[in-house]
N, C-alpha and C. Protein backbone atom coordinates (compact mmCIF):
# COMPACT_ATOMS: atom_id res chain seq x y z
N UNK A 1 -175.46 -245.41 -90.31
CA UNK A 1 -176.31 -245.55 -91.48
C UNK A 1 -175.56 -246.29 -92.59
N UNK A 2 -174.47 -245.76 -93.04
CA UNK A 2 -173.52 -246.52 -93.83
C UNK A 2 -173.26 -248.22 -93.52
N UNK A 3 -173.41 -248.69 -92.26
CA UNK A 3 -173.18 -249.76 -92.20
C UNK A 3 -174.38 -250.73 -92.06
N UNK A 4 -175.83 -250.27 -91.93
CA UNK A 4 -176.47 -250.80 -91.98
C UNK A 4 -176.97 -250.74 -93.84
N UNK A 5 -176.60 -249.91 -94.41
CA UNK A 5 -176.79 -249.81 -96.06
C UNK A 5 -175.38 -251.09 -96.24
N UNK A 6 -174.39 -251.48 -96.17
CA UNK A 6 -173.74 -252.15 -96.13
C UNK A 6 -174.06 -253.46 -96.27
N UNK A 7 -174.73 -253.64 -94.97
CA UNK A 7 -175.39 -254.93 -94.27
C UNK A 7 -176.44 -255.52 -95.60
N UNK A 8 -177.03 -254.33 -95.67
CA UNK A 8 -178.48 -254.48 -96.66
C UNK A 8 -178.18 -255.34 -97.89
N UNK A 9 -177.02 -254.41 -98.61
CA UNK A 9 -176.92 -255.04 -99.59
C UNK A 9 -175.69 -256.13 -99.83
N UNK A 10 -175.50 -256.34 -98.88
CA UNK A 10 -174.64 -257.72 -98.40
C UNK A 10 -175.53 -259.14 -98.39
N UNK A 11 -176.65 -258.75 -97.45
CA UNK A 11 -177.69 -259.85 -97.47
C UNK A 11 -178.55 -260.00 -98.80
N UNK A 12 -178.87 -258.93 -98.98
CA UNK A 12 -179.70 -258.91 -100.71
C UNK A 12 -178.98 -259.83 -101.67
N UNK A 13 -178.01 -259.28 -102.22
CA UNK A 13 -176.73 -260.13 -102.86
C UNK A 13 -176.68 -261.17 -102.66
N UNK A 14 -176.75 -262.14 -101.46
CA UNK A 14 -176.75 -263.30 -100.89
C UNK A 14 -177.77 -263.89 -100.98
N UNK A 15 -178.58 -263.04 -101.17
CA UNK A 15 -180.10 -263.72 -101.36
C UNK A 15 -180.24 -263.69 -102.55
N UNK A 16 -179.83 -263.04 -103.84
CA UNK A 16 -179.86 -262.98 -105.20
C UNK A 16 -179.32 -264.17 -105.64
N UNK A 17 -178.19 -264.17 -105.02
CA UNK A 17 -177.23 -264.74 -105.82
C UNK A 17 -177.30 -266.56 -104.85
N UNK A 18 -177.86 -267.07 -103.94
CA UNK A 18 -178.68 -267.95 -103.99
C UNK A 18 -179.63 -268.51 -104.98
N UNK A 19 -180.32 -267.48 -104.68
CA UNK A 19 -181.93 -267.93 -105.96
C UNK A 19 -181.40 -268.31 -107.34
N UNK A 20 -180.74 -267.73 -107.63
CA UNK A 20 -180.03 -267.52 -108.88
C UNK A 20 -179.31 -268.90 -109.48
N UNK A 21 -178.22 -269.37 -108.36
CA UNK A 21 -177.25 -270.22 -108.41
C UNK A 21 -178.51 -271.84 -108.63
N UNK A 22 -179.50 -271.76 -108.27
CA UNK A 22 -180.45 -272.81 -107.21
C UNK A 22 -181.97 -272.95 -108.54
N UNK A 23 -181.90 -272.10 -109.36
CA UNK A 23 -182.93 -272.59 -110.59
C UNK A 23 -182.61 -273.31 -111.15
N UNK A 24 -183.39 -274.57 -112.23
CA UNK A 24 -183.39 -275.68 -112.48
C UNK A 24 -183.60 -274.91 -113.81
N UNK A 25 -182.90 -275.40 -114.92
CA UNK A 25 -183.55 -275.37 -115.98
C UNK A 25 -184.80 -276.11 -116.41
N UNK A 26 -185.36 -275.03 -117.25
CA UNK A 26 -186.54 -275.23 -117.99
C UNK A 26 -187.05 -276.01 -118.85
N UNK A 27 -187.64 -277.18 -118.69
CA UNK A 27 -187.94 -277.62 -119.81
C UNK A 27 -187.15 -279.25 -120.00
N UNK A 28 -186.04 -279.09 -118.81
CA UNK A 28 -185.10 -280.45 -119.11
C UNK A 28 -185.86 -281.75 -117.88
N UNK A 29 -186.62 -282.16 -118.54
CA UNK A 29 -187.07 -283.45 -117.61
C UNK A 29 -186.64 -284.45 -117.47
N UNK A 30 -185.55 -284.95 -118.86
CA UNK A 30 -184.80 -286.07 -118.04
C UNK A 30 -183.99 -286.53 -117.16
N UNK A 31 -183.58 -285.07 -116.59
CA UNK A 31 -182.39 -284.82 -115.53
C UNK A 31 -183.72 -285.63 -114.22
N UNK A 32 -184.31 -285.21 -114.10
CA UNK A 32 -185.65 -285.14 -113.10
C UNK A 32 -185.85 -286.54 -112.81
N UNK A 33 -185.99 -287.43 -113.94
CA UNK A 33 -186.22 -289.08 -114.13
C UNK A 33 -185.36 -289.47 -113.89
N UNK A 34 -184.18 -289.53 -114.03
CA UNK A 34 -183.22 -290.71 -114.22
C UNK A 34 -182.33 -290.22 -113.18
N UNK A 35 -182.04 -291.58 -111.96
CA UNK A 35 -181.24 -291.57 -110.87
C UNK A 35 -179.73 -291.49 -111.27
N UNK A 36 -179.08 -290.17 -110.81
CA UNK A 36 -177.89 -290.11 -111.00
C UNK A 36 -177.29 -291.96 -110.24
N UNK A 37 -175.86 -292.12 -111.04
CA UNK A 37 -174.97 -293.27 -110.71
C UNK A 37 -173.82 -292.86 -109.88
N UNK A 38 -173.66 -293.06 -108.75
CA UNK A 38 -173.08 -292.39 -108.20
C UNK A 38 -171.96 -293.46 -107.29
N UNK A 39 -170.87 -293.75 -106.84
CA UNK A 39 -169.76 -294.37 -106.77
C UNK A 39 -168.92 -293.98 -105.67
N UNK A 40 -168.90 -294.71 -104.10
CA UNK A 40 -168.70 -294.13 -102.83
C UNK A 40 -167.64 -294.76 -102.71
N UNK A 41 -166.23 -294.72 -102.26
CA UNK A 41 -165.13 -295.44 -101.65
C UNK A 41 -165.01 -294.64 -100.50
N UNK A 42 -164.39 -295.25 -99.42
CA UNK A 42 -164.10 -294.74 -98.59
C UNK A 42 -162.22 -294.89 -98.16
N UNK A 43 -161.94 -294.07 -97.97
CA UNK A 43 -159.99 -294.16 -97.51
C UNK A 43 -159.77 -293.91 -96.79
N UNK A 44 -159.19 -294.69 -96.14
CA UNK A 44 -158.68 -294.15 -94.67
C UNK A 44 -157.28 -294.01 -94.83
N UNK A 45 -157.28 -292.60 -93.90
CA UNK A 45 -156.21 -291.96 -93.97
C UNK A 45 -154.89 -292.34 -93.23
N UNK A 46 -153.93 -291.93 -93.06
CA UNK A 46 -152.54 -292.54 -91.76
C UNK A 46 -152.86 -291.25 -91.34
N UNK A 47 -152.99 -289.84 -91.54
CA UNK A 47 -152.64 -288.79 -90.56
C UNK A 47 -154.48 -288.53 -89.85
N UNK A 48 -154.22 -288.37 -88.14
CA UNK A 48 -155.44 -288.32 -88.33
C UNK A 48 -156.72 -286.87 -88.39
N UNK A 49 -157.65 -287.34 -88.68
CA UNK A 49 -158.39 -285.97 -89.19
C UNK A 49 -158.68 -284.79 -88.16
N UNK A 50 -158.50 -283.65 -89.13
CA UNK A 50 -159.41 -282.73 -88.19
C UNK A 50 -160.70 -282.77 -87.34
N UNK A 51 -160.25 -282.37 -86.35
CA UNK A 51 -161.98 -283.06 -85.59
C UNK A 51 -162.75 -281.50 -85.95
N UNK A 52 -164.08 -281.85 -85.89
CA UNK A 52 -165.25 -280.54 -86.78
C UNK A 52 -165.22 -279.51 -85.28
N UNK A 53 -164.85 -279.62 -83.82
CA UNK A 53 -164.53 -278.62 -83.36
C UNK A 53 -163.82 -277.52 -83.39
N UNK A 54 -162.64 -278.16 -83.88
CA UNK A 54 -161.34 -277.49 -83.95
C UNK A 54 -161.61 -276.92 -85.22
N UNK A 55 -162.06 -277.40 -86.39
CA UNK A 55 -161.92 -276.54 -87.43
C UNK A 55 -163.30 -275.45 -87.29
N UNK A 56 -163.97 -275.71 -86.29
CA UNK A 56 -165.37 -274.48 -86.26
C UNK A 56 -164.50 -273.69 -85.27
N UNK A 57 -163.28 -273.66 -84.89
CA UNK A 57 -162.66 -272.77 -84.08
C UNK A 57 -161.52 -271.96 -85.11
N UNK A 58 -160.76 -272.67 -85.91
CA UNK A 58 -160.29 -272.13 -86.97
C UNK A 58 -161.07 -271.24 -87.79
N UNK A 59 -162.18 -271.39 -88.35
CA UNK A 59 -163.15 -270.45 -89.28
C UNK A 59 -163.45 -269.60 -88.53
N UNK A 60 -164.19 -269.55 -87.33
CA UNK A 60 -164.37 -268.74 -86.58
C UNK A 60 -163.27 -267.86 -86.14
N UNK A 61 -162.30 -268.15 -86.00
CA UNK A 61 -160.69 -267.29 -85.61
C UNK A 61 -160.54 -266.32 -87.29
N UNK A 62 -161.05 -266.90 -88.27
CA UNK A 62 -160.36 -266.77 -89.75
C UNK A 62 -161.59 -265.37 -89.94
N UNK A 63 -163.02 -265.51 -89.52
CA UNK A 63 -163.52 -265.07 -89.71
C UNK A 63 -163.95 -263.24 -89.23
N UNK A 64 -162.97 -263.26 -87.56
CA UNK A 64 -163.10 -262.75 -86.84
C UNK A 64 -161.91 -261.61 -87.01
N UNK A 65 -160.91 -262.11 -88.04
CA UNK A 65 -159.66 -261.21 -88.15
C UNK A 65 -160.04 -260.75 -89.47
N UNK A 66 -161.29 -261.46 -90.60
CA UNK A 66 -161.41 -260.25 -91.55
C UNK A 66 -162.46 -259.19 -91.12
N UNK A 67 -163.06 -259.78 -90.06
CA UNK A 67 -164.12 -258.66 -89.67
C UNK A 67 -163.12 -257.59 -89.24
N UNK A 68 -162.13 -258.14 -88.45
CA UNK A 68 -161.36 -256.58 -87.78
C UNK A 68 -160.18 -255.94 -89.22
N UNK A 69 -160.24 -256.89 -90.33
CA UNK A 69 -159.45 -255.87 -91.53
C UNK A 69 -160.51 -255.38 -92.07
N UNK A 70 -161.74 -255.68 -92.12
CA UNK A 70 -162.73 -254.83 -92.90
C UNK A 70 -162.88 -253.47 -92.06
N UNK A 71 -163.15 -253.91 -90.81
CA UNK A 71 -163.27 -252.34 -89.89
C UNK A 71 -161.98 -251.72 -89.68
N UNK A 72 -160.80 -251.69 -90.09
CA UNK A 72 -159.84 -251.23 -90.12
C UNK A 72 -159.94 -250.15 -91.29
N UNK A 73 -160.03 -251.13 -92.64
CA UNK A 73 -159.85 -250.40 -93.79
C UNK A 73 -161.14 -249.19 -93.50
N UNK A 74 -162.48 -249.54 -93.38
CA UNK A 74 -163.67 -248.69 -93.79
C UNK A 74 -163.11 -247.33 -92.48
């Protein structure tokens, strides 16, 4: 029971604090009109990059050892 009350307000929170982060102010329409200016370079690097597998294996490894310190501590 405790961990599904956990869960609950884990996702709630996440969902608050989405909505929250994601409102537009009121009332400001020139933001709305006028195309941000925006300025792309590209650099290439000498070392070469992380490939997006390896780092979805890193997060996933990163993610999996706080799940087992959270169930440690609780």
């Amino acid at each position: 029971m405790r961990r599904q009350l956990v869960s609950l307000t884990i996702a709630a929170s996440a969902i608050v604090a989405t909505g929250l982060s994601a409102s537009p102010a009121v009332g400001d329409e020139t933001a709305a009109n006028t195309a941000p200016t925006v300025a792309v370079q590209r650099v290439s690097l000498p070392i070469p990059a992380i490939r997006d597998e390896v780092a979805m294996v890193l997060v996933g490894t990163a993610l999996i050892g706080v799940a087992a310190a959270v169930r440690r501590a609780s």
